[in-house]
Protein backbone atom coordinates (compact mmCIF):
# COMPACT_ATOMS: atom_id res chain seq x y z
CA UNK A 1 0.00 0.00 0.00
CA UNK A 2 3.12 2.26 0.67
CA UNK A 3 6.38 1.69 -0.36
CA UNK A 4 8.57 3.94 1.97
CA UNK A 5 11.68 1.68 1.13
CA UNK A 6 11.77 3.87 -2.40
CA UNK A 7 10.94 7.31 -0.77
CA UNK A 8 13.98 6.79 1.82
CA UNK A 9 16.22 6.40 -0.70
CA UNK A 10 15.65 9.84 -2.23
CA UNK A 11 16.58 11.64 1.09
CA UNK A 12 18.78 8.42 2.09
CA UNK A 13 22.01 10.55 2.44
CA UNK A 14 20.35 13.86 4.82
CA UNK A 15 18.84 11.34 6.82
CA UNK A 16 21.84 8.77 7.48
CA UNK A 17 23.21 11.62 8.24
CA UNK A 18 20.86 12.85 10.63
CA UNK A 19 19.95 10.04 12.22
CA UNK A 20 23.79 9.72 13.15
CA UNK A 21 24.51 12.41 14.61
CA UNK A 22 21.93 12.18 16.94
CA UNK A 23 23.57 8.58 17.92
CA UNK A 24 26.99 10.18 17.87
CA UNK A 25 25.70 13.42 20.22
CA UNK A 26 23.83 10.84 22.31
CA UNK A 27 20.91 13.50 22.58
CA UNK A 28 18.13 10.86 21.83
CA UNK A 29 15.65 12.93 23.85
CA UNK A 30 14.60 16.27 23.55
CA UNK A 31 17.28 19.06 22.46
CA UNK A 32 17.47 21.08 19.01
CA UNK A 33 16.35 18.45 16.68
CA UNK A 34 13.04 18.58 18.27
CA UNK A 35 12.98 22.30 18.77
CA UNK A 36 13.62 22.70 15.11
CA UNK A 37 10.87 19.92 13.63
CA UNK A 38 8.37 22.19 16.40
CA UNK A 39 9.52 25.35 15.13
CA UNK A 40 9.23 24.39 11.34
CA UNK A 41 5.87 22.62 11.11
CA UNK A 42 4.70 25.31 13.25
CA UNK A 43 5.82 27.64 10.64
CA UNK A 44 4.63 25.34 7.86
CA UNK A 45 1.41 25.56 9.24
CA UNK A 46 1.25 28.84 10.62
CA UNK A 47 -0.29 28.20 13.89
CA UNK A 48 1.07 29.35 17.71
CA UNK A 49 1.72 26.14 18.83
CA UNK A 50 2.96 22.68 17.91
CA UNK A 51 3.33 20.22 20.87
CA UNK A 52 5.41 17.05 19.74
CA UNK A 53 4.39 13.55 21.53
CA UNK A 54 4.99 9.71 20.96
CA UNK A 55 2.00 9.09 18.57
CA UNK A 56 -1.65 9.86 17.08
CA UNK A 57 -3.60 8.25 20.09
CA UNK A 58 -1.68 10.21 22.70
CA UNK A 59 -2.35 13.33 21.14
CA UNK A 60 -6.11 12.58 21.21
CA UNK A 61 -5.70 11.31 25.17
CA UNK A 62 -3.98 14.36 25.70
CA UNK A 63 -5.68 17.10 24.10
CA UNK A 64 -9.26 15.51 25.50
CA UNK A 65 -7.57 15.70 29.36
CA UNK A 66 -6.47 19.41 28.56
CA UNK A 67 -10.50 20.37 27.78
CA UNK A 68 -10.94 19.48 31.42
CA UNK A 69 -14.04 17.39 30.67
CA UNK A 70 -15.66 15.41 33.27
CA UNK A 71 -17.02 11.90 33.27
CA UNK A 72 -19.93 11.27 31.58
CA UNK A 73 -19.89 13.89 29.64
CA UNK A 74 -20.83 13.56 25.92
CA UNK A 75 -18.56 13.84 22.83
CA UNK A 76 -19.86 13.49 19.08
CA UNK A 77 -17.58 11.61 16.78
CA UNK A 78 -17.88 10.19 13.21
CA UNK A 79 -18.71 6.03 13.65
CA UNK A 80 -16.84 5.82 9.99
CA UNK A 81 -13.17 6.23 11.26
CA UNK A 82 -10.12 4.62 13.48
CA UNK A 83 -11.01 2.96 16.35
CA UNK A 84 -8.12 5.79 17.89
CA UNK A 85 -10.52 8.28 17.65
CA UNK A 86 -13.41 7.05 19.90
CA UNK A 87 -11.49 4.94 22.17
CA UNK A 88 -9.35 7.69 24.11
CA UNK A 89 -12.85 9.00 24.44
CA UNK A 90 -14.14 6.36 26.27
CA UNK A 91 -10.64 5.33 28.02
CA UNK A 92 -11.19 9.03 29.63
CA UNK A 93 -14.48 7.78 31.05
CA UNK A 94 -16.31 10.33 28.67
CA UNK A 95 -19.17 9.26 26.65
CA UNK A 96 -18.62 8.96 22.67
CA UNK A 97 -21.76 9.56 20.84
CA UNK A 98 -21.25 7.90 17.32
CA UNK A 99 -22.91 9.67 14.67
CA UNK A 100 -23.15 9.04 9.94
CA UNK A 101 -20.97 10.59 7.66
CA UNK A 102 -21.85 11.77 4.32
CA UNK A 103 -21.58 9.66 1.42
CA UNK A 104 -19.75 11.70 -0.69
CA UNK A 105 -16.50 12.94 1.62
CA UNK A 106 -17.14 10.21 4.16
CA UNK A 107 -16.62 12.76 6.57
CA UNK A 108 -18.79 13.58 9.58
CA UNK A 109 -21.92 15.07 8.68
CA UNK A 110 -22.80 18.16 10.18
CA UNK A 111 -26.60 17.71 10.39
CA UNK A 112 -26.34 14.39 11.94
CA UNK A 113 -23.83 16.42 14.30
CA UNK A 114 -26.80 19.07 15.37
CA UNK A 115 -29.03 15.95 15.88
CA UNK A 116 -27.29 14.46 18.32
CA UNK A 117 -26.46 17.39 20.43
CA UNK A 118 -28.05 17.05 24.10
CA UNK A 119 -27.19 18.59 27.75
CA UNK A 120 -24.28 16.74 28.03
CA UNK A 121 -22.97 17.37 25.00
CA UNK A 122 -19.07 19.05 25.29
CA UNK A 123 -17.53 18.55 22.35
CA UNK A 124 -16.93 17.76 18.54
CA UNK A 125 -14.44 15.46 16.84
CA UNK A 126 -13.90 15.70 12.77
CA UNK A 127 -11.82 13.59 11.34
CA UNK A 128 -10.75 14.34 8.29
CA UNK A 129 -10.67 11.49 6.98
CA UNK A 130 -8.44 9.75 4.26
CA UNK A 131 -6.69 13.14 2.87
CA UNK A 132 -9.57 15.99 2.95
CA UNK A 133 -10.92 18.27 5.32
CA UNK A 134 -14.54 17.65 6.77
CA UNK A 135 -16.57 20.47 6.55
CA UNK A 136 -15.40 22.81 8.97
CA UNK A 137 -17.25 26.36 8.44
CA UNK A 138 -20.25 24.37 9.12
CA UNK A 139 -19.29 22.60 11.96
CA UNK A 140 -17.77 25.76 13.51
CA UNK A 141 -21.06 27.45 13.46
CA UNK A 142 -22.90 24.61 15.36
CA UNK A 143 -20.08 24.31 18.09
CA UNK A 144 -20.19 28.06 18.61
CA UNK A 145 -23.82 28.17 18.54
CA UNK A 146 -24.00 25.46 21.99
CA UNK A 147 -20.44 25.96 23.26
CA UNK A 148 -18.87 23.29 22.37
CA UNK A 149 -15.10 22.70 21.61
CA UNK A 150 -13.63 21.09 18.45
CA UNK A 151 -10.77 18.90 18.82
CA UNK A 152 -9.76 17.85 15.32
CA UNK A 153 -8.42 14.65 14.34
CA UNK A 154 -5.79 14.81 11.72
CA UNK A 155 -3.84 12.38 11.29
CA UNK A 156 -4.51 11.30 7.99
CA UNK A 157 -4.96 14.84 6.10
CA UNK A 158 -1.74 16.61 7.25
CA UNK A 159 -1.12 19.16 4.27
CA UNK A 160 -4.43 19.59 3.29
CA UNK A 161 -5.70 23.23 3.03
CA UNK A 162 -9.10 24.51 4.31
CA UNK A 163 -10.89 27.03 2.08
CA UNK A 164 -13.46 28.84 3.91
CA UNK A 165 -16.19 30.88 1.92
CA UNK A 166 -14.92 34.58 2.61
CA UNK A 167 -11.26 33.14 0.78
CA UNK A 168 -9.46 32.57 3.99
CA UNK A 169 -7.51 29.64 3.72
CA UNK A 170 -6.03 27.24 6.82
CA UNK A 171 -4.37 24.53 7.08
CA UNK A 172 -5.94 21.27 8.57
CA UNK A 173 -5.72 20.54 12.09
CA UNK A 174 -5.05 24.56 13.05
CA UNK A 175 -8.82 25.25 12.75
CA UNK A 176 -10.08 24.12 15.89
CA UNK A 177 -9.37 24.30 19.57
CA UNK A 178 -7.02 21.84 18.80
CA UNK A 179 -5.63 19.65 16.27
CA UNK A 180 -4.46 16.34 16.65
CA UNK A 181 -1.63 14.23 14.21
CA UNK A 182 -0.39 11.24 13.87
CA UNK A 183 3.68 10.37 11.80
CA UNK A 184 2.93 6.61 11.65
CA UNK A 185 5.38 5.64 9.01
CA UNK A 186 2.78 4.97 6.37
CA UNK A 187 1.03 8.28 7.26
CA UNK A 188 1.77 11.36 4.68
CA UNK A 189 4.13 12.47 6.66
CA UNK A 190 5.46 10.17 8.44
CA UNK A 191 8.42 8.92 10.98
CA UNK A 192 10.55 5.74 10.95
CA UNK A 193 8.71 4.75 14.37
CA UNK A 194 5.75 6.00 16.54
CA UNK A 195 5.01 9.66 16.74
CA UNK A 196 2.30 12.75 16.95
CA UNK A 197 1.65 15.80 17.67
CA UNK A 198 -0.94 19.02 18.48
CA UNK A 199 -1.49 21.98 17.23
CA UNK A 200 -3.25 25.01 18.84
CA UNK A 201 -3.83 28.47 18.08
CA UNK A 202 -4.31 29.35 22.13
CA UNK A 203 -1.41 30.12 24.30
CA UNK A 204 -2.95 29.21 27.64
CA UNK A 205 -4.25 25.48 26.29
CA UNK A 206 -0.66 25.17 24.59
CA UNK A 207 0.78 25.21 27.60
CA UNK A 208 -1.32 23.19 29.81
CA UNK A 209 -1.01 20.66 26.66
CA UNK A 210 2.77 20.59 27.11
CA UNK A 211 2.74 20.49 30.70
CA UNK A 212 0.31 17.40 30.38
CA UNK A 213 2.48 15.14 27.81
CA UNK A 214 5.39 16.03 30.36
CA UNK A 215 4.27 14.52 33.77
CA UNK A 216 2.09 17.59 34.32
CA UNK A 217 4.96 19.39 35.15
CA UNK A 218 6.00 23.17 33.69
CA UNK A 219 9.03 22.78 35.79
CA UNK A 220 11.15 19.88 36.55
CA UNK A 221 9.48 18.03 39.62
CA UNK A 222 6.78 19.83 40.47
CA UNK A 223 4.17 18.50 39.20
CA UNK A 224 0.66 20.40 38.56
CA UNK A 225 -1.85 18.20 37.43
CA UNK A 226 -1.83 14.88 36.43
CA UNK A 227 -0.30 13.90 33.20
CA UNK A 228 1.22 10.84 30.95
CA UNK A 229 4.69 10.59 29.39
CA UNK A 230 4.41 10.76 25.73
CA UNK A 231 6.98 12.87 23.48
CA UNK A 232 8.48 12.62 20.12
CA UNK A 233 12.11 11.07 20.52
CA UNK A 234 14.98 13.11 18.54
CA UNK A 235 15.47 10.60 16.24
CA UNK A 236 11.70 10.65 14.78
CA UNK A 237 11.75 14.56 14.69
CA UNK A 238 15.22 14.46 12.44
CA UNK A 239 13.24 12.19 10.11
CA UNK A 240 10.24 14.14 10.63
CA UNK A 241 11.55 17.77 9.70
CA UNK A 242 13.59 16.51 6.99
CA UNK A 243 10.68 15.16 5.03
CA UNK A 244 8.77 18.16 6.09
CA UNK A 245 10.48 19.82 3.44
CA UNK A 246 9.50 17.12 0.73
CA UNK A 247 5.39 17.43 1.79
CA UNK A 248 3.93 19.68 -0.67
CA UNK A 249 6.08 17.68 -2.90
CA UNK A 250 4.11 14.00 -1.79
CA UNK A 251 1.03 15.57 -2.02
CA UNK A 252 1.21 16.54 -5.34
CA UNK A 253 2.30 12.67 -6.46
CA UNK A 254 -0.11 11.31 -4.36
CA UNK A 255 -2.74 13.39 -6.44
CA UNK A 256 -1.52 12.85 -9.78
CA UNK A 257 -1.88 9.30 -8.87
CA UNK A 258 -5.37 10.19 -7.83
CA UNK A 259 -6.04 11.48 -10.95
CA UNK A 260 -4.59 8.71 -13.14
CA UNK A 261 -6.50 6.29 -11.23
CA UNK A 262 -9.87 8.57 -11.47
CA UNK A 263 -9.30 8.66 -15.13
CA UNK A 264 -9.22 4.80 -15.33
CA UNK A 265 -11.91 4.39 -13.80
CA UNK A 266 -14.50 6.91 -14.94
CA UNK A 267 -17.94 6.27 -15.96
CA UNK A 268 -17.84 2.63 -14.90
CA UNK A 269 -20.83 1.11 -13.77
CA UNK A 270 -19.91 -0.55 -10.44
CA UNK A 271 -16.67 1.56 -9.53
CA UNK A 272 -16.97 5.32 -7.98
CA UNK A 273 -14.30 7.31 -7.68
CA UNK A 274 -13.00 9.52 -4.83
CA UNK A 275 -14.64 12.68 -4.08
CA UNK A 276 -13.30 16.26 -3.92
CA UNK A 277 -14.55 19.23 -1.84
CA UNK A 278 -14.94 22.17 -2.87
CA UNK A 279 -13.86 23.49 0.89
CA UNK A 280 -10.36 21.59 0.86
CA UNK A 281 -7.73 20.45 -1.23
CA UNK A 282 -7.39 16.23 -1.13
CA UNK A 283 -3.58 15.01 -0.29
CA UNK A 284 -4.39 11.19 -0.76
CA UNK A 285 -3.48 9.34 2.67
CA UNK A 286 -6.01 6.88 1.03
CA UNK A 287 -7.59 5.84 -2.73
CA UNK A 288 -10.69 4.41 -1.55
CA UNK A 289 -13.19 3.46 -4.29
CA UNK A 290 -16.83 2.58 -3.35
CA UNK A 291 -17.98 -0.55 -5.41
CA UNK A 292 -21.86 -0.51 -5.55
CA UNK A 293 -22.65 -4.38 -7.20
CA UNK A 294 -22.22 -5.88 -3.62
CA UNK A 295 -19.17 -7.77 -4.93
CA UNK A 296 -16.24 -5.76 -2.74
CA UNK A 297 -15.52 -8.58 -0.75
CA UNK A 298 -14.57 -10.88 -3.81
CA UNK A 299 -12.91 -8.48 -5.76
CA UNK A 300 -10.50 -7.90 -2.59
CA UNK A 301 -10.27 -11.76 -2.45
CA UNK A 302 -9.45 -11.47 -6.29
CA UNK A 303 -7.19 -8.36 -6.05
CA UNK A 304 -5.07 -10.22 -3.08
CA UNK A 305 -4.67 -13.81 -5.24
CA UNK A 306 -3.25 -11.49 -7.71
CA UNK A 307 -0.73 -9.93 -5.48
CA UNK A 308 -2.20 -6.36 -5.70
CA UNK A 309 -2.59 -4.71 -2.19
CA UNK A 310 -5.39 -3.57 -1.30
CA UNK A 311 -6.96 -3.26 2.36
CA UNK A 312 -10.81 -1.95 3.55
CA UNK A 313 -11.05 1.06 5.76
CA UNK A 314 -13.14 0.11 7.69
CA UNK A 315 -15.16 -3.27 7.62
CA UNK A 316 -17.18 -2.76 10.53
CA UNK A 317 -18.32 0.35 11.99
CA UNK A 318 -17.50 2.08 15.46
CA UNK A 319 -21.05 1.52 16.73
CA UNK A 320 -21.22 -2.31 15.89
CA UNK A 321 -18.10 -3.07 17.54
CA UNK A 322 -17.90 -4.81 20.86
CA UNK A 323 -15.98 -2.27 22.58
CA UNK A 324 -18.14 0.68 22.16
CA UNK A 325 -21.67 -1.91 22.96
CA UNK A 326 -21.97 0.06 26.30
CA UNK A 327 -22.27 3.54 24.79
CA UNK A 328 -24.48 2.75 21.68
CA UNK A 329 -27.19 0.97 22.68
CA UNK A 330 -29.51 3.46 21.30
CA UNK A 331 -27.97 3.48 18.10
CA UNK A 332 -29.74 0.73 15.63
CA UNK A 333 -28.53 1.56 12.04
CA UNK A 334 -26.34 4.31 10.47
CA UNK A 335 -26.95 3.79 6.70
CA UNK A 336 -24.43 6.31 5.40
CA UNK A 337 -21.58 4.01 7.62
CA UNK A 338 -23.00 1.08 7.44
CA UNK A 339 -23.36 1.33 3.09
CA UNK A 340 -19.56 2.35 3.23
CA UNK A 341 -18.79 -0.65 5.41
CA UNK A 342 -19.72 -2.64 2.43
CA UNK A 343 -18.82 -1.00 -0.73
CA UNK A 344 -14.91 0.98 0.68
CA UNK A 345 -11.80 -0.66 -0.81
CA UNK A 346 -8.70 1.58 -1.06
CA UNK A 347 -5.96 0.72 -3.51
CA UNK A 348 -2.51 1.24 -3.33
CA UNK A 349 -1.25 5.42 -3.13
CA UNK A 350 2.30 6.78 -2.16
CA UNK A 351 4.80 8.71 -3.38
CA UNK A 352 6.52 6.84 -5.46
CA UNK A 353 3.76 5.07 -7.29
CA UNK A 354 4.55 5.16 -11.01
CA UNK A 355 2.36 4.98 -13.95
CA UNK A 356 3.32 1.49 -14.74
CA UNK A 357 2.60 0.15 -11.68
CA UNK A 358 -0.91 1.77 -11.45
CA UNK A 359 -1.65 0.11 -15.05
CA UNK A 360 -1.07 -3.38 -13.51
CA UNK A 361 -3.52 -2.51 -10.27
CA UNK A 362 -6.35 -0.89 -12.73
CA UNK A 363 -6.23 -4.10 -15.57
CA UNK A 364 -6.68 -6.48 -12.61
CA UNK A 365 -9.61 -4.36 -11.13
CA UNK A 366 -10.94 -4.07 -14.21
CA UNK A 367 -10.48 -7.61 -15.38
CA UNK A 368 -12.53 -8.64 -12.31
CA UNK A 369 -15.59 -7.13 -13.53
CA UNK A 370 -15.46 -8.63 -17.48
């Protein structure tokens, strides 16, 4: 599905490099390899603050225990997404309430969002989800209209720009309270290891955020509030700001690939293509087709005899799984979520995906349907 083996290679030499003189320094936590990857996707994305931390999930964790929300309270979250998501909700004792997504974007959908607000209601979680922004003008009018924060999850649509209707344009994950990231190695821009970050726009919830992923402690051994351990170690962030430089750059293959795929694929009966919004660009952290003849399972079944990756995100849906039984009780069917349960398949999309290869993944899709 990725083939980061190729992409290394290209930037093999700055990041040998990099990598040992961290060893040779010894300075594997902390110090000015982290400072700079902070400082430079801070600048990158021009928002305040960029708190580093060990990975996608503890940036959630975190930025839900900096809110200050109390048990039991309520917080509305896509049911079409990672599992990540929804379960540092609930691991926080707060209540997730699973909502549909549209069928278009796949991304949350902000009338379903309005439905589902109630007293306990405290916050709002889009994910934008597999390279493009969920529609956040929207969804900023509803959480200002009942008070309600928005803690977005980014991790697969780092890059991606926001274009809201007066011509303002942000980038995604700096639009919220905060926003949340993940650098899993397959992710757009991604580490060689774990590692994630937040972003946030206010000074005062920056800093509580960086005093949480630290032990809760501003300074060394006194201890404010209750916190974790979780930071990016100096290795990751020497990866991480050296392929910062190289993002716009992925983005743009990972579209062209879009398109050449899109192009393929046009008009077919049983075979729709990817989306675009009109609100945000699309940087590709997934190519997920939707095939409406019922027969996804067997053409991944076919696809994988044939040696052409290919995985389903996701096969069953937040609210059906076991885990989250005790919060959704009252939720029966989500037809949006539970239609893309059946019909998603996402092919292969990366950097280095070439023309040639993409001809041998589209004549064995296609062949499947002859």
């Amino acid at each position: 599905m990725v083939d980061l083996v190729s992409q290394y290679q290209k930037i093999k030499t700055e990041v040998d490099q990099a990598i040992l003189e961290v060893i040779s320094q010894a300075t594997f936590i902390g110090g000015e390899r982290v400072k700079s990857f902070k400082n430079n996707l801070e600048k990158y994305l021009n928002v305040k603050q960029v708190i580093p931390c060990a990975n996608g999930t503890d940036a959630l964790q975190i930025a839900f225990m900096a809110l200050g929300l109390k048990p039991g309270d309520e917080v509305i979250v896509p049911a079409f997404t990672y599992v990540a998501t929804a379960e540092v909700i609930a691991l926080l004792h707060l209540k997730p309430i699973l909502v549909d997504v549209n069928m278009d974007d796949f991304n949350i959908d902000v009338n379903e969002i309005i439905e589902a607000i109630g007293p306990k209601t405290k916050a709002i979680v889009p994910v934008h989800l597999f390279g493009q922004c969920a529609n956040m003008e929207e969804i900023m009018k509803v959480a200002n209209q009942h008070n309600l924060y928005l803690v977005e999850d980014n991790a697969q649509a780092i890059g991606s720009d926001y274009y809201f209707k007066n011509g303002k344009t942000q980038k995604a994950g700096t639009i919220s309270d905060i926003g949340c990231t993940s650098f899993f190695p397959s992710k757009n821009l991604g580490c060689y290891g774990d590692g994630g970050a937040m972003f946030t726009n206010d000074e005062e919830l920056g800093k509580k955020i960086t005093m949480i992923a630290n032990h809760g402690q501003s300074v060394q051994y006194y201890h404010d509030v209750v916190g974790v351990n979780s930071r990016l170690d100096t290795i990751q962030a020497s990866v991480l700001d050296i392929k910062l430089k190289h993002l716009d750059e992925y983005a743009v293959s990972r579209r062209s690939a879009a398109d050449y795929y899109d192009n393929a694929f046009k008009d077919h009966q049983h075979i729709i293509t990817p989306f675009r919004n009109k609100h945000s660009s699309h940087v590709f952290h997934q190519y997920t087709l939707r095939i409406t003849n019922g027969q996804r399972d067997a053409l991944k079944e076919f696809l994988s005899l044939n040696q052409i990756p290919c995985a389903i995100y996701y096969p069953l849906p937040l609210y059906k799984q076991k885990a989250f039984a005790p919060f959704c009780e009252e939720v029966n069917y989500l037809p949006v979520t539970d239609q893309l349960c059946k019909e998603v398949i996402s092919l292969p999309i990366h950097t280095e995906l070439s023309p040639e290869s993409q001809n041998i993944i589209i004549d064995k899709v296609l062949s499947f349907f002859k």
